[in-house]
C-alpha atoms as a PDB file:
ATOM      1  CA  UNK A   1       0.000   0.000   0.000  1.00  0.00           C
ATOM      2  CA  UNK A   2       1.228   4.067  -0.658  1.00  0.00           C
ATOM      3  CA  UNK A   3       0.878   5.616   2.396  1.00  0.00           C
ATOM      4  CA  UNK A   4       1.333   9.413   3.027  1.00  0.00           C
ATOM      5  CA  UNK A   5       1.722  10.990   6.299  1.00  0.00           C
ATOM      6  CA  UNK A   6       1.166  14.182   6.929  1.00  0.00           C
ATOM      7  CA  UNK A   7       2.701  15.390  10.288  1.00  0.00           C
ATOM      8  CA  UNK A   8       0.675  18.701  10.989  1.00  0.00           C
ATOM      9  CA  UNK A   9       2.533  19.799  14.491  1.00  0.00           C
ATOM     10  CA  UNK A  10       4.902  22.729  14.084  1.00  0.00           C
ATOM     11  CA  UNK A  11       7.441  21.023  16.513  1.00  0.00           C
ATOM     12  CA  UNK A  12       9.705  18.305  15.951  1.00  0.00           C
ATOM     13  CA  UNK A  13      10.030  17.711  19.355  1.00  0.00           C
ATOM     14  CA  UNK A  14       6.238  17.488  19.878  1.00  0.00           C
ATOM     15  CA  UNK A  15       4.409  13.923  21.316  1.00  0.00           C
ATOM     16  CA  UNK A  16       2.794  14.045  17.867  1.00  0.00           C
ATOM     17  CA  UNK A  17       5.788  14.390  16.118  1.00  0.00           C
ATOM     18  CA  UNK A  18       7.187  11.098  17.677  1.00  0.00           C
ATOM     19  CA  UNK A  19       3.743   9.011  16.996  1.00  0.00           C
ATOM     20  CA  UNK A  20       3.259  10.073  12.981  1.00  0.00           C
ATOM     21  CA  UNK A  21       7.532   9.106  13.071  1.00  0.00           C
ATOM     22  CA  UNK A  22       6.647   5.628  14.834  1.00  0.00           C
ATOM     23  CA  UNK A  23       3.790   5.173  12.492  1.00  0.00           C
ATOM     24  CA  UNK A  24       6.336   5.583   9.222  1.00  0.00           C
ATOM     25  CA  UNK A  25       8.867   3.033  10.879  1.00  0.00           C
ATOM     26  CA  UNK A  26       6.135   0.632  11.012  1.00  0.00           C
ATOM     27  CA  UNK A  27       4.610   0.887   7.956  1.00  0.00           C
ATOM     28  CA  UNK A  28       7.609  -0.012   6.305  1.00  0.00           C
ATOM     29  CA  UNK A  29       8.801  -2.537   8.425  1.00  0.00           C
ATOM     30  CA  UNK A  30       5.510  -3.687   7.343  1.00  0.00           C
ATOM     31  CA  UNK A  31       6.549  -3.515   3.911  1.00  0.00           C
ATOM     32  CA  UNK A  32       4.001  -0.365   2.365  1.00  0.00           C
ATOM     33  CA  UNK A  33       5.948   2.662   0.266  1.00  0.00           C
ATOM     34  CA  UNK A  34       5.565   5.537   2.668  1.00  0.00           C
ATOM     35  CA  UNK A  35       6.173   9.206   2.287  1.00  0.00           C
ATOM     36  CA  UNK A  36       5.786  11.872   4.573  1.00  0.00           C
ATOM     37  CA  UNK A  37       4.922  15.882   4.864  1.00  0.00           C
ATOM     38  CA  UNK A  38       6.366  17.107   7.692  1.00  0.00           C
ATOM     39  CA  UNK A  39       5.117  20.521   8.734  1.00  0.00           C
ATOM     40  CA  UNK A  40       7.401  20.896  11.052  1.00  0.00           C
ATOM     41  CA  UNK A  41      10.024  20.737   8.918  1.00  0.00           C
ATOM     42  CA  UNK A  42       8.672  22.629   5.978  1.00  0.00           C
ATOM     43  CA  UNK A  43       9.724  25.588   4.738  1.00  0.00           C
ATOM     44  CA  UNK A  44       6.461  27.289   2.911  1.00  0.00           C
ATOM     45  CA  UNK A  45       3.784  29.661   3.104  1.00  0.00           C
ATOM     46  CA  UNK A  46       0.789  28.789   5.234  1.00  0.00           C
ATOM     47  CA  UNK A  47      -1.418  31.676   4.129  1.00  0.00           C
ATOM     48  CA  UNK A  48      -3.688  31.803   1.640  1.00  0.00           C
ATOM     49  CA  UNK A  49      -3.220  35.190   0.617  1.00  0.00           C
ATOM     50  CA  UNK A  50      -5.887  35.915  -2.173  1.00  0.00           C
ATOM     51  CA  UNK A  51      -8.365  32.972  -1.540  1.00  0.00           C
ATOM     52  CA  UNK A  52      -8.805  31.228  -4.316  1.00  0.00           C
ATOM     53  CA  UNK A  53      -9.110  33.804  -6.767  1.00  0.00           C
ATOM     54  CA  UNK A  54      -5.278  33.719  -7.783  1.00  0.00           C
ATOM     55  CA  UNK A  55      -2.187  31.409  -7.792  1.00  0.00           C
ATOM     56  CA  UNK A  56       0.370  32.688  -4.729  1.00  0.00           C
ATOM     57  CA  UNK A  57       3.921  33.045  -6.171  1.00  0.00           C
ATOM     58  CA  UNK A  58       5.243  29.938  -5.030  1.00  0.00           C
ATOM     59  CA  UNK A  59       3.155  26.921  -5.706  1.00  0.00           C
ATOM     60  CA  UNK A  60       5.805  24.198  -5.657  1.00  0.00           C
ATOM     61  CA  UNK A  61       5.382  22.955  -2.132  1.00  0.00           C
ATOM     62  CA  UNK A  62       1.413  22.861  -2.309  1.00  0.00           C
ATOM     63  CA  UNK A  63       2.204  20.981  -6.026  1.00  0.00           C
ATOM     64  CA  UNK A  64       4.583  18.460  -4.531  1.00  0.00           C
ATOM     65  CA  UNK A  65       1.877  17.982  -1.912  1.00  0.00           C
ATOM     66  CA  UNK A  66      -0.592  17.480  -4.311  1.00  0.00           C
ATOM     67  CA  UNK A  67       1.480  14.526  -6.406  1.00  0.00           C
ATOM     68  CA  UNK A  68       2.344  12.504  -2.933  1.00  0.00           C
ATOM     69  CA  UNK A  69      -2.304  12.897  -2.411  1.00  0.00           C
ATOM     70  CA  UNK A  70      -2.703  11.518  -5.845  1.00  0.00           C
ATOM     71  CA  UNK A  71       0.074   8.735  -5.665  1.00  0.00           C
ATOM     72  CA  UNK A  72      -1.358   7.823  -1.655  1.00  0.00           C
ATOM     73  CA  UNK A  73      -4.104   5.114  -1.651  1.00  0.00           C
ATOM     74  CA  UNK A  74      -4.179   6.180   2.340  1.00  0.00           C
ATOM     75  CA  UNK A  75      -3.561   9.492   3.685  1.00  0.00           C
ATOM     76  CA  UNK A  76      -2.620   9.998   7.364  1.00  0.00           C
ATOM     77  CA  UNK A  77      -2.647  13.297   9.300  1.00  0.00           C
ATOM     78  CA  UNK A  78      -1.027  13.420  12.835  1.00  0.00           C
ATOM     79  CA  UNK A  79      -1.772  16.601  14.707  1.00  0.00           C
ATOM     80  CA  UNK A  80      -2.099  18.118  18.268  1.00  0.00           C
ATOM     81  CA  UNK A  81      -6.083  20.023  18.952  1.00  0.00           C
ATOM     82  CA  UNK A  82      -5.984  23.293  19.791  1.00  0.00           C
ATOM     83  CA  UNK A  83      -8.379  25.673  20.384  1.00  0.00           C
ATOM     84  CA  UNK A  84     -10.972  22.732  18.730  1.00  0.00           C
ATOM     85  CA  UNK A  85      -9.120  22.715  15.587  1.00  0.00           C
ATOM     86  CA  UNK A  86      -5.583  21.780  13.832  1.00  0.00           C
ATOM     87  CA  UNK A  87      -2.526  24.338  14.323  1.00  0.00           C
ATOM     88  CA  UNK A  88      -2.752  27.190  11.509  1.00  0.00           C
ATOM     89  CA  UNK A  89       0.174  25.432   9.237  1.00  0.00           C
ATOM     90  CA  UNK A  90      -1.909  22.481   8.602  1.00  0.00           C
ATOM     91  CA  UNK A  91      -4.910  24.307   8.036  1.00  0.00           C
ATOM     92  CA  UNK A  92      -2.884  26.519   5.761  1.00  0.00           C
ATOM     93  CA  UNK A  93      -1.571  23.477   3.769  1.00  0.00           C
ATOM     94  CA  UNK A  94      -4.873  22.513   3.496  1.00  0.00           C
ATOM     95  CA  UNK A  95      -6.002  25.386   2.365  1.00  0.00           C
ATOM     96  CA  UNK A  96      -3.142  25.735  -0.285  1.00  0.00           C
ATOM     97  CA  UNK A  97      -3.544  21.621  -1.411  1.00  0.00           C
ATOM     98  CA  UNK A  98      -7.378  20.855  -1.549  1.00  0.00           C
ATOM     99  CA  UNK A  99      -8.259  23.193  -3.996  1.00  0.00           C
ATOM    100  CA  UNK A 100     -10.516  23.027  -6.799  1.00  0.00           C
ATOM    101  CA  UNK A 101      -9.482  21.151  -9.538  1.00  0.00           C
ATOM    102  CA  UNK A 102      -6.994  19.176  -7.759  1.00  0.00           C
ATOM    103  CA  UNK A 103      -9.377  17.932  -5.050  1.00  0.00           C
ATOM    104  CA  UNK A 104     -12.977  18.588  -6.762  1.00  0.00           C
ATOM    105  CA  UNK A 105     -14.405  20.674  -9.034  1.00  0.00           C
ATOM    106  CA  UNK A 106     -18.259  21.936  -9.330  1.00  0.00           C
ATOM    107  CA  UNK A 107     -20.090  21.431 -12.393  1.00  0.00           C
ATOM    108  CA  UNK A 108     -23.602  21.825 -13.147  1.00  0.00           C
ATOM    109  CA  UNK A 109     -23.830  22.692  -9.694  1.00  0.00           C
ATOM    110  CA  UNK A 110     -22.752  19.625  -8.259  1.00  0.00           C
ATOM    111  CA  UNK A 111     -19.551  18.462  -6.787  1.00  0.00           C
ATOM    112  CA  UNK A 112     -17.251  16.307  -8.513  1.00  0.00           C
ATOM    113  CA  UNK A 113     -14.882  14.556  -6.281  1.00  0.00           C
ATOM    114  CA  UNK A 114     -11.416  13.962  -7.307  1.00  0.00           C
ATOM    115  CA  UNK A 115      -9.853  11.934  -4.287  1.00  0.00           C
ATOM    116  CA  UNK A 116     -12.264   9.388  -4.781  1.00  0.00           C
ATOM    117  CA  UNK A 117     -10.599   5.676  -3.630  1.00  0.00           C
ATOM    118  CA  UNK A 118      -8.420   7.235  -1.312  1.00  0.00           C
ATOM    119  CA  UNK A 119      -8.615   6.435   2.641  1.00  0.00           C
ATOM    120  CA  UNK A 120      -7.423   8.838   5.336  1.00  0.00           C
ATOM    121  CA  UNK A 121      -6.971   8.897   9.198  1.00  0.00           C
ATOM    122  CA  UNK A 122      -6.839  11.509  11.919  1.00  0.00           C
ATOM    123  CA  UNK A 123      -4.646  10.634  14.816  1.00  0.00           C
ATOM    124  CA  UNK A 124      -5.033  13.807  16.972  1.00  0.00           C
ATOM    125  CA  UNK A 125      -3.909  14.778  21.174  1.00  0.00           C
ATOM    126  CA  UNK A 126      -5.986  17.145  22.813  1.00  0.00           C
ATOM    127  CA  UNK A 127      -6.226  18.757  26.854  1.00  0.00           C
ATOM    128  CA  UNK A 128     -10.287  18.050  26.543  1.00  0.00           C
ATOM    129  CA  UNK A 129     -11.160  14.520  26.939  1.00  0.00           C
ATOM    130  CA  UNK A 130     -12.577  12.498  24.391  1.00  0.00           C
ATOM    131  CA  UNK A 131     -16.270  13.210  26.227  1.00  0.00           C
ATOM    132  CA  UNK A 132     -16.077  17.133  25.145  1.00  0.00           C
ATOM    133  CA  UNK A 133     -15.787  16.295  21.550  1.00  0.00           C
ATOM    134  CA  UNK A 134     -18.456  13.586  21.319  1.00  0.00           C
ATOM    135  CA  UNK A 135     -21.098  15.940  23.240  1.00  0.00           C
ATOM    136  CA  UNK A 136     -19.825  18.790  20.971  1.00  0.00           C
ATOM    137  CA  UNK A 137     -18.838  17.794  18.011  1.00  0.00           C
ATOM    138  CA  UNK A 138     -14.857  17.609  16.985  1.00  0.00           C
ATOM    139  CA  UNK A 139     -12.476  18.149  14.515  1.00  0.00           C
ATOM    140  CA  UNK A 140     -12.642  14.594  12.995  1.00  0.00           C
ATOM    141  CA  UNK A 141     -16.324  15.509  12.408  1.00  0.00           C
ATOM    142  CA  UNK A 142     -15.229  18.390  10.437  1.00  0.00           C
ATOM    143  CA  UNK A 143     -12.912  16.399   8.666  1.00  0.00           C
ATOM    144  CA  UNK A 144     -14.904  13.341   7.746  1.00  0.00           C
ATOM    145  CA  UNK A 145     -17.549  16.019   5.985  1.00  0.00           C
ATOM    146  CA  UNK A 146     -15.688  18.899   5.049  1.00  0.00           C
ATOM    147  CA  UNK A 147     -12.717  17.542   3.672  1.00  0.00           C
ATOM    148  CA  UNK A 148     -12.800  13.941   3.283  1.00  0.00           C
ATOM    149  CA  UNK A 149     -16.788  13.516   2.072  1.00  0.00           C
ATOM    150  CA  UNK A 150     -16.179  16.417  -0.478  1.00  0.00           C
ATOM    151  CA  UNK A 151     -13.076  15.133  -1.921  1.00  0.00           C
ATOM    152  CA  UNK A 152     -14.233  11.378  -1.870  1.00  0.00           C
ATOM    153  CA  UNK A 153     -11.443  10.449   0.456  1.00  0.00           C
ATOM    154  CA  UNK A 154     -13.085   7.991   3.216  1.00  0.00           C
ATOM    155  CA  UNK A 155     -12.619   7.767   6.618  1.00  0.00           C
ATOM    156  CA  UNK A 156     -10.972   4.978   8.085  1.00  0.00           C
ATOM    157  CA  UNK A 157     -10.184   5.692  11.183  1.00  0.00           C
ATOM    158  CA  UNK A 158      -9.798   8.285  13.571  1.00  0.00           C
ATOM    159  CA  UNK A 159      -8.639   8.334  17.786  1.00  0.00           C
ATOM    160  CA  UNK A 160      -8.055  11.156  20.026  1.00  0.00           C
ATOM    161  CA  UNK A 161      -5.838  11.033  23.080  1.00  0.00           C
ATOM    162  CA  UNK A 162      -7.240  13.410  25.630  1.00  0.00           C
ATOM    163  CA  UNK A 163      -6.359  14.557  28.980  1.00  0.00           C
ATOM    164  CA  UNK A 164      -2.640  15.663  27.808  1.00  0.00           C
ATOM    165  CA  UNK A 165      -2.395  18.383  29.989  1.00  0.00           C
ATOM    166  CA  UNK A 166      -3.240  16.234  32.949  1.00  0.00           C
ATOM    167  CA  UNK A 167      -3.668  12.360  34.057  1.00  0.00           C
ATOM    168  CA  UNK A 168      -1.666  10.933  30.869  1.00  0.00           C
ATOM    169  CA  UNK A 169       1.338   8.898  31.541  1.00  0.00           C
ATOM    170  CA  UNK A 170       4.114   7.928  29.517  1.00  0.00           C
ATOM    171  CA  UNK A 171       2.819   4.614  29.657  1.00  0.00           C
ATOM    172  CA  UNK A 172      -0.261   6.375  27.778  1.00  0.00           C
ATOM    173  CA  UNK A 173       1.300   7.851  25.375  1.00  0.00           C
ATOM    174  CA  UNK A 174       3.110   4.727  24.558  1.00  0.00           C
ATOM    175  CA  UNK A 175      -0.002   2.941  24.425  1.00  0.00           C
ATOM    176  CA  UNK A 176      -1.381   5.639  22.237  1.00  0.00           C
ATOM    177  CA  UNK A 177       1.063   5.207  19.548  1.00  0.00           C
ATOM    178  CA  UNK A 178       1.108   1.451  19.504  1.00  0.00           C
ATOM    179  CA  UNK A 179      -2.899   1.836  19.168  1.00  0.00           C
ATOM    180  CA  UNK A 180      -2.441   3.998  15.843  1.00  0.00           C
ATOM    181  CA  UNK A 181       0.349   1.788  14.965  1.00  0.00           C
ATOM    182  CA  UNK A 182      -1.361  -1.277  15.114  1.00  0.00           C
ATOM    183  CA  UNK A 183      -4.094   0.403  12.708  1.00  0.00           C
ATOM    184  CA  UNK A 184      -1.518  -0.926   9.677  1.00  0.00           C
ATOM    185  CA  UNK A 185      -2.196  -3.924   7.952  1.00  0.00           C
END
């Protein structure tokens, strides 16, 4: 299997960092082609300066993006909740990669989905426990229908590790990244 995996925490030093890294190492030990985008790492800009109403100077990391999406047959993001969303440099690659005509167009009025085929997952940390985000909705929600459902990418699967400001151990983080881990065929 391709796998891509997108590491969307702005520190290389970060919990997250450390579980998308583990992830890699055993999907290849499992034998799958992997590639990653590491945000921390990256050197591009996050903002979407004119919407999408014109091309920003520098396309070529959103393009490069773009080629490891369409060569993926599962996409995997890794990031840290904050503030009830993803840090700003994911959400700005996101912004700068899922555009129309790479990720769906609209024709006749109707959305046509480009990623169609492809699977993702959203490994994610968070201070709020997993309760908050099932009595208030989450980021995986937004996710699985803004992005994924109007691309045609499809969920596959999707955990949040809660409490990281308080009450979780290194044994829990551990446990954690074994969990996503073991998500690899």
């Amino acid at each position: 299997m391709k796998m891509l995996i997108i590491q969307g925490h702005p520190d290389q030093e970060s919990f997250t960092h450390a579980n998308a890294m583990n992830f890699a190492a055993v999907a290849k030990e499992k034998g799958h082609e992997v590639q990653i985008v590491d945000l921390a790492t990256a050197d591009f800009d996050s903002v979407l300066r004119y919407g999408y109403r014109q091309h920003m100077a520098d396309e070529s990391f959103p393009k490069a993006v773009q080629e490891k999406i369409a060569w993926a047959d599962r996409i995997s993001f890794f990031f840290p909740v904050w503030w009830s969303a993803e840090p700003s440099v994911l959400k700005g690659m996101i912004d700068r990669v899922f555009t129309p005509g790479f990720a769906y167009n609209r024709r006749n009025g109707k959305i046509v989905k480009h990623l169609t085929g492809k699977k993702a997952d959203v490994f994610t940390s968070s201070n709020f426990g997993g309760w908050y985000y099932k009595m208030f909705g989450n980021v995986v929600s937004r996710y699985k229908l803004g992005i994924f459902a109007y691309t045609g990418i499809k969920l596959n699967k999707a955990y949040v590790l809660g409490h990281m400001d308080s009450g979780v151990t290194q044994e829990d983080r551990q446990a954690y990244i074994e969990k996503c881990a073991a998500t690899i065929d």
